[in-house]
N, C-alpha and C. Protein backbone atom coordinates (compact mmCIF):
# COMPACT_ATOMS: atom_id res chain seq x y z
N UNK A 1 -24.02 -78.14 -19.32
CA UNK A 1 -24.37 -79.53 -19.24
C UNK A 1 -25.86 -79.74 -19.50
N UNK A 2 -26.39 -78.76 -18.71
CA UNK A 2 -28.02 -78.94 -18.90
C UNK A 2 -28.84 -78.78 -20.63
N UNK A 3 -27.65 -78.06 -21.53
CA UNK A 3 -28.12 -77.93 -22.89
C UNK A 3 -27.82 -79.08 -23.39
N UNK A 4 -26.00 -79.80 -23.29
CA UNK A 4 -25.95 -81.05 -23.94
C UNK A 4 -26.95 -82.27 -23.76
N UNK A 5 -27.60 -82.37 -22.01
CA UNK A 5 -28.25 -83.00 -21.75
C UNK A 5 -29.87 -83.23 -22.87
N UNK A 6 -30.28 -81.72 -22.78
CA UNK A 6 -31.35 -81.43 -23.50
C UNK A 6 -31.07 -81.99 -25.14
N UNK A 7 -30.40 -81.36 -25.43
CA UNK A 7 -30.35 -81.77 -27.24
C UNK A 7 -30.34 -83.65 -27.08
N UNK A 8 -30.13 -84.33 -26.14
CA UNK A 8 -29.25 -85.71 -26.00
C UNK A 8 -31.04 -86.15 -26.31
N UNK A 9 -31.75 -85.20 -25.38
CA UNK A 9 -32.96 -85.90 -25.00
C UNK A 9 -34.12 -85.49 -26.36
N UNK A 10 -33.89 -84.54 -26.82
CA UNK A 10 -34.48 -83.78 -28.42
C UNK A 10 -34.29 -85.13 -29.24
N UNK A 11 -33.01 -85.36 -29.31
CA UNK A 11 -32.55 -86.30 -30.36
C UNK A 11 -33.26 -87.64 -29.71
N UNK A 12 -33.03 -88.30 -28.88
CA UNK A 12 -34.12 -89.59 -28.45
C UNK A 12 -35.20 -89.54 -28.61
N UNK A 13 -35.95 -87.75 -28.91
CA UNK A 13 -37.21 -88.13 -28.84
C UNK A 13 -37.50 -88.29 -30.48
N UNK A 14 -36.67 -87.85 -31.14
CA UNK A 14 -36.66 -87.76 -32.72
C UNK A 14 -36.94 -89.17 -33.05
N UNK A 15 -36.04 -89.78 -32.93
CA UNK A 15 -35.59 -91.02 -33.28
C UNK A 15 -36.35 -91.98 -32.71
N UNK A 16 -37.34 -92.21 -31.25
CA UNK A 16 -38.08 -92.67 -31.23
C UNK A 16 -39.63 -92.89 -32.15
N UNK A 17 -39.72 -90.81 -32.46
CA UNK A 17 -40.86 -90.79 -32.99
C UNK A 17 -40.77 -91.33 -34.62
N UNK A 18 -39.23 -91.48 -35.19
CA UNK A 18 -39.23 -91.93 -36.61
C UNK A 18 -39.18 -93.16 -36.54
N UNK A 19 -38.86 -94.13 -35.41
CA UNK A 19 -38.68 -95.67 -35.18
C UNK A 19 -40.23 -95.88 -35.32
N UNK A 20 -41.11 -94.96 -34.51
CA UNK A 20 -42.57 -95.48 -34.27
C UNK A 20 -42.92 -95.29 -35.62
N UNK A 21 -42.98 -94.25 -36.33
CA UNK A 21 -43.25 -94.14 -37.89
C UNK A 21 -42.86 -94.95 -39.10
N UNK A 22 -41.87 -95.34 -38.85
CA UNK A 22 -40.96 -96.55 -39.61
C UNK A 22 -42.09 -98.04 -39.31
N UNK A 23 -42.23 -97.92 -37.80
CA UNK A 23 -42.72 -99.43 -37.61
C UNK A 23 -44.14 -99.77 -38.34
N UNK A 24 -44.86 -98.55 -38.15
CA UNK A 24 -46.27 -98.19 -38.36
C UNK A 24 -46.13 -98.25 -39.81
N UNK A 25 -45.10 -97.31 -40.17
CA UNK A 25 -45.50 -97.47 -41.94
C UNK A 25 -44.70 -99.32 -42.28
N UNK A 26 -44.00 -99.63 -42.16
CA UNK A 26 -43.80 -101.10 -41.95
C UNK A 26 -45.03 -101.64 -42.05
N UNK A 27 -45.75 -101.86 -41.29
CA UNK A 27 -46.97 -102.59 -40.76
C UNK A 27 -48.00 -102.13 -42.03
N UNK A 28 -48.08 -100.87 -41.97
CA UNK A 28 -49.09 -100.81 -43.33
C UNK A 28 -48.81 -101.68 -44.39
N UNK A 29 -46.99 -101.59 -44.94
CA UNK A 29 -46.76 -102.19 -46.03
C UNK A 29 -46.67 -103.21 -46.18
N UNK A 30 -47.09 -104.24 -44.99
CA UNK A 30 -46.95 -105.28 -44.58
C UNK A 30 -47.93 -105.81 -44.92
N UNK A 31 -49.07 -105.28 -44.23
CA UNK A 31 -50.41 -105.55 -44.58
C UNK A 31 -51.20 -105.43 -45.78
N UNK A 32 -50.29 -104.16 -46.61
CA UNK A 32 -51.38 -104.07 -48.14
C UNK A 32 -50.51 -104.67 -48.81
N UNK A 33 -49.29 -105.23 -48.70
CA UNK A 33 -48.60 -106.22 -49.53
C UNK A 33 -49.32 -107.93 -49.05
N UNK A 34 -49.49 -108.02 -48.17
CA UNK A 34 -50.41 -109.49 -47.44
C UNK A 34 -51.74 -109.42 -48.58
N UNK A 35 -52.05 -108.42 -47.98
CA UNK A 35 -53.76 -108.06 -48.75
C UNK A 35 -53.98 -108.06 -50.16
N UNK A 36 -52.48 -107.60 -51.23
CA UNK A 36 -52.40 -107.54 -52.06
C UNK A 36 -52.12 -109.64 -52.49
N UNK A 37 -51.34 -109.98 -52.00
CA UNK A 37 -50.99 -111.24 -52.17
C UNK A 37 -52.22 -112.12 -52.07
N UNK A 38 -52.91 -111.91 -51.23
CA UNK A 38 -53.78 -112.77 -51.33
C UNK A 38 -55.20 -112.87 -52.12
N UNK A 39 -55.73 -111.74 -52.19
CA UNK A 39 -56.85 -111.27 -52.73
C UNK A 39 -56.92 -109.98 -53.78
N UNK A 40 -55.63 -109.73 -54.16
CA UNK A 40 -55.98 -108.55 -55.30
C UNK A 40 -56.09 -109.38 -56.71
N UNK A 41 -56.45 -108.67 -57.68
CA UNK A 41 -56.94 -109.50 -59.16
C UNK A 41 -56.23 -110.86 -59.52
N UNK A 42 -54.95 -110.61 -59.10
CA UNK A 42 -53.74 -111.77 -59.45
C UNK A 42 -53.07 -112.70 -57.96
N UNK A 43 -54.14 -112.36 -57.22
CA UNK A 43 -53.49 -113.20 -55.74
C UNK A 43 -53.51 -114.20 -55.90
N UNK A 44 -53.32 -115.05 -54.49
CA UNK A 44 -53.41 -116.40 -54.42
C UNK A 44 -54.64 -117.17 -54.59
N UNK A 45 -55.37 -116.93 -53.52
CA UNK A 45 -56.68 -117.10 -53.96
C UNK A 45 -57.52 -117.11 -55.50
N UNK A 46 -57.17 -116.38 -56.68
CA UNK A 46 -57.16 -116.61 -57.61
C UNK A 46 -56.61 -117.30 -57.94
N UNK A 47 -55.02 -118.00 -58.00
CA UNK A 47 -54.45 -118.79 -58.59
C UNK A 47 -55.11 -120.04 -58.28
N UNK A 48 -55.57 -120.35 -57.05
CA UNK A 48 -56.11 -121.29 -56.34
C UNK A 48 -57.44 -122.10 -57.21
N UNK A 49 -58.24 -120.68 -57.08
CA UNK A 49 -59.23 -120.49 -57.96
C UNK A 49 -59.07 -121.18 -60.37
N UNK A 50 -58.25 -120.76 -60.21
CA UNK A 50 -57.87 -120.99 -61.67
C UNK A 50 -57.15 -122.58 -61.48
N UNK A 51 -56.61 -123.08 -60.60
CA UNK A 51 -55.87 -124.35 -60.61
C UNK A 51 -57.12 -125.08 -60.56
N UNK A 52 -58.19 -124.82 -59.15
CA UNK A 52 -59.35 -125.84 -60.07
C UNK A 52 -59.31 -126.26 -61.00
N UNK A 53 -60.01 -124.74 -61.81
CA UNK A 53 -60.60 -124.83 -62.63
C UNK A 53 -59.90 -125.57 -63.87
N UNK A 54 -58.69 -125.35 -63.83
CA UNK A 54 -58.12 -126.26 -64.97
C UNK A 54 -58.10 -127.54 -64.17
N UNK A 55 -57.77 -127.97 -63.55
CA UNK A 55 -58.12 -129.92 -63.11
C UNK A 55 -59.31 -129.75 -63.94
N UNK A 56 -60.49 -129.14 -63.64
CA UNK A 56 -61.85 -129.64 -64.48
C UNK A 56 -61.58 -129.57 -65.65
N UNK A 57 -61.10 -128.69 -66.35
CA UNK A 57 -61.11 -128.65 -67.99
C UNK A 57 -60.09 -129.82 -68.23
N UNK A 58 -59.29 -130.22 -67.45
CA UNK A 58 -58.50 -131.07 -67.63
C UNK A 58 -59.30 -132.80 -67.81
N UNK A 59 -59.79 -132.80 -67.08
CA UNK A 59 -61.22 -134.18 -66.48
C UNK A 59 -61.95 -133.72 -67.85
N UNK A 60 -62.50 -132.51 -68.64
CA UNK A 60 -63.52 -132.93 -69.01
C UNK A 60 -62.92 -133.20 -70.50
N UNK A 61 -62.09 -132.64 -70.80
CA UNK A 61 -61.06 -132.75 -71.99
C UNK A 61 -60.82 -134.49 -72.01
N UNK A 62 -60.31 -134.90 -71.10
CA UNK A 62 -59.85 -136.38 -71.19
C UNK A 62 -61.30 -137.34 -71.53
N UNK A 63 -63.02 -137.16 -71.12
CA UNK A 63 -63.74 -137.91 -70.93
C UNK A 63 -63.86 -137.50 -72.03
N UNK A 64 -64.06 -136.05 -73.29
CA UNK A 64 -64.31 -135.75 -74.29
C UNK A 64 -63.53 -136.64 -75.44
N UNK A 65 -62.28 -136.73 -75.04
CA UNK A 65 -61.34 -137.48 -75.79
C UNK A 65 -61.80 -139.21 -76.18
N UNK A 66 -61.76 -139.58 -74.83
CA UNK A 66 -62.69 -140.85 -74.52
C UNK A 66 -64.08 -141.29 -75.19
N UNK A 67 -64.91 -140.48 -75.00
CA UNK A 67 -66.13 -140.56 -76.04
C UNK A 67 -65.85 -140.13 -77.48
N UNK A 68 -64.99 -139.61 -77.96
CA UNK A 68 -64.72 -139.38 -79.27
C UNK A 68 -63.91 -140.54 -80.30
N UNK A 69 -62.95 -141.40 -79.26
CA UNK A 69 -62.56 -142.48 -79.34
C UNK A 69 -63.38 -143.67 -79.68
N UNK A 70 -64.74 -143.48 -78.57
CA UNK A 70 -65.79 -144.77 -78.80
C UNK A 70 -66.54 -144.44 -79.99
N UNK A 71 -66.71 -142.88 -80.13
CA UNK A 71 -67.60 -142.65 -81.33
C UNK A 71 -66.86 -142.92 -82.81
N UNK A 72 -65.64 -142.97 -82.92
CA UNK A 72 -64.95 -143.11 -83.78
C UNK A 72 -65.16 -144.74 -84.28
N UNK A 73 -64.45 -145.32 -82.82
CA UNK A 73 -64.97 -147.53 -83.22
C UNK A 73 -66.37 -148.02 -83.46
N UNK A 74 -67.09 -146.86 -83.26
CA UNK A 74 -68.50 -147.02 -84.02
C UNK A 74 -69.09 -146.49 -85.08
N UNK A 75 -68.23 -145.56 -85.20
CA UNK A 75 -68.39 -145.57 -87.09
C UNK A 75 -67.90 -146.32 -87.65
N UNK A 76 -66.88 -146.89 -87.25
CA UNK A 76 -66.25 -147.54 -88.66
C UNK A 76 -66.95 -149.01 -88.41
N UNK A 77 -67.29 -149.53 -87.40
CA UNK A 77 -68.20 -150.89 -86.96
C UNK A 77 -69.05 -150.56 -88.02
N UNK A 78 -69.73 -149.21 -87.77
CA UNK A 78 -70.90 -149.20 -88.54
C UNK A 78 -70.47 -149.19 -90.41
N UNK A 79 -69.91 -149.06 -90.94
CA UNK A 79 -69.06 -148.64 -92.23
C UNK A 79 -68.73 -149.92 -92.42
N UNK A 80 -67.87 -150.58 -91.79
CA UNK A 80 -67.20 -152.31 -92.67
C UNK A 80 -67.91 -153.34 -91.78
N UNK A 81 -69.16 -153.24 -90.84
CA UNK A 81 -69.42 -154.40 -90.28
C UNK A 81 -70.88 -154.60 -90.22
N UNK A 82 -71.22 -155.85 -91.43
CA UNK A 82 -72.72 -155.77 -91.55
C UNK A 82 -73.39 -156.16 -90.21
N UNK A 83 -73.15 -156.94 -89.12
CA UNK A 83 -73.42 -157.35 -88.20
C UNK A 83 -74.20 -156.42 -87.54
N UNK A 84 -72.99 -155.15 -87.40
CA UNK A 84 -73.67 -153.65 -86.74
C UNK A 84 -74.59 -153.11 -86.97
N UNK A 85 -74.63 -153.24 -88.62
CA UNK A 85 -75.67 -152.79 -89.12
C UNK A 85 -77.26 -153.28 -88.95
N UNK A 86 -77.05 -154.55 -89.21
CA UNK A 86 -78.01 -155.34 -88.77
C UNK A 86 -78.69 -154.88 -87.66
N UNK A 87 -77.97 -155.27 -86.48
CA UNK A 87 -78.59 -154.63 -85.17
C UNK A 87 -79.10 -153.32 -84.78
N UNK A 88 -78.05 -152.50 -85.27
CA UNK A 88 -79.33 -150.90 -85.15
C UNK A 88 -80.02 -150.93 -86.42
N UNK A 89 -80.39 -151.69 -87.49
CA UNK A 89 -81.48 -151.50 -87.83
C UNK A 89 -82.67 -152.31 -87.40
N UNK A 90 -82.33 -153.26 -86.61
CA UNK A 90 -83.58 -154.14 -85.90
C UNK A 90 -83.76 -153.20 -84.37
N UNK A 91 -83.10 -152.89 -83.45
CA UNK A 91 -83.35 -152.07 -82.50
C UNK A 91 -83.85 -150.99 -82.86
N UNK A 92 -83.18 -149.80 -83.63
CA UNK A 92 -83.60 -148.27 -83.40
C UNK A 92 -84.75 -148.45 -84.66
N UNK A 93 -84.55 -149.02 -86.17
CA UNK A 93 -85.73 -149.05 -86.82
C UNK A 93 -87.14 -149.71 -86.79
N UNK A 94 -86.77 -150.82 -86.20
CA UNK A 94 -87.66 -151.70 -85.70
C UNK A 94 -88.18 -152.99 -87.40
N UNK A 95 -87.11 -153.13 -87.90
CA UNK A 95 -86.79 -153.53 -89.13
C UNK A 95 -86.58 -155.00 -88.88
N UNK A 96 -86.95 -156.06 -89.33
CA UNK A 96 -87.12 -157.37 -89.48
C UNK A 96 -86.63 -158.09 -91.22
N UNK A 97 -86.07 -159.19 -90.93
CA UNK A 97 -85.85 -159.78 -92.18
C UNK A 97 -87.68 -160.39 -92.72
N UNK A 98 -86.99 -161.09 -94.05
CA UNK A 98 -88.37 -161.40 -94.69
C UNK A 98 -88.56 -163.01 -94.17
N UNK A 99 -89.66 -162.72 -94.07
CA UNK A 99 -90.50 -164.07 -93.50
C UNK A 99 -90.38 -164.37 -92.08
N UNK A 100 -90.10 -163.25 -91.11
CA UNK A 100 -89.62 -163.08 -89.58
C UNK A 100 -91.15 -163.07 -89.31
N UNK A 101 -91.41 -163.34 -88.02
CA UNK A 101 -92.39 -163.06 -87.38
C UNK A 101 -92.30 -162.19 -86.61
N UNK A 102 -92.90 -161.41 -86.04
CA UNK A 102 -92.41 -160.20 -84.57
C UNK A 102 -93.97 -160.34 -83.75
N UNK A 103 -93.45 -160.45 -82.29
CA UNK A 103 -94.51 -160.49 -81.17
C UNK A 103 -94.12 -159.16 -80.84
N UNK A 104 -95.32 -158.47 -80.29
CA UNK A 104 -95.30 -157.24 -79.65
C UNK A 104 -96.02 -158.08 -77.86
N UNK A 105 -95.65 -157.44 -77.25
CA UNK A 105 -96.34 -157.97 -75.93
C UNK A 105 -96.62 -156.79 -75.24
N UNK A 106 -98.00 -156.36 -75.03
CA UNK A 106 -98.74 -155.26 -74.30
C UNK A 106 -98.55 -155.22 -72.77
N UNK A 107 -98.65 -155.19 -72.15
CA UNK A 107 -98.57 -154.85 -70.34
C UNK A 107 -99.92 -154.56 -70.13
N UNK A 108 -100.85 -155.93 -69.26
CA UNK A 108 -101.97 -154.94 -69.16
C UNK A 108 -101.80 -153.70 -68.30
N UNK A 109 -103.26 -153.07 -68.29
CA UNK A 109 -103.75 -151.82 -67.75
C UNK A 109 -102.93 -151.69 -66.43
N UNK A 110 -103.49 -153.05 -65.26
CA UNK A 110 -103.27 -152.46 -63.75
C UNK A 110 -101.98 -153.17 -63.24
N UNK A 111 -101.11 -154.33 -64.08
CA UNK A 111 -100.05 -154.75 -63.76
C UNK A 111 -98.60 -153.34 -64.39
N UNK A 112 -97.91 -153.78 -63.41
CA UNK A 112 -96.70 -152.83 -63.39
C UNK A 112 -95.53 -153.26 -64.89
């Protein structure tokens, strides 16, 4: 009896010490699969990281689009509409018709 007893108790201790090994290696794979998920080259945190970043390319794509749009209705303003023309050549050239007068007005010295 005292041998069956013994092997009964061999074997519990087996099986405890592979349960504890099982749990432990568990827990490792637990953890470098966590660790892996979150922060290895392709984790979450990267994805996170990259979803920004496309909203921004997304925002700056659309305002690019937008100004390319306005720059477009101002070429062709400028191309079939003498009006346009007119005006940036009196603003940016500083160009006057004939027989115009033009005032320049100085700012004195100590007024703002």
């Amino acid at each position: 009896m005292k041998r069956s007893n013994q092997r009964r108790e061999t074997l519990k201790a087996r099986q405890k010490r592979r349960w504890r090994l099982s749990v432990i290696g568990g827990a490792f794979l637990m953890s470098y699969f966590t660790y892996s998920f979150l922060f290895d080259s392709m984790g979450f945190m990267k994805y996170l990281s990259m979803k920004r970043t496309q909203v921004q390319i997304t925002e700056e794509i659309k305002a690019l689009q937008e100004k390319n749009a306005r720059l477009r209705k101002d070429i062709e303003a400028v191309k079939t509409d003498p009006i346009t023309v007119e005006t940036l050549a009196r603003e940016r050239l500083g160009m006057v018709r004939k027989d115009e007068t033009v005032f320049f007005i100085v700012p004195e010295a100590g007024r703002p």
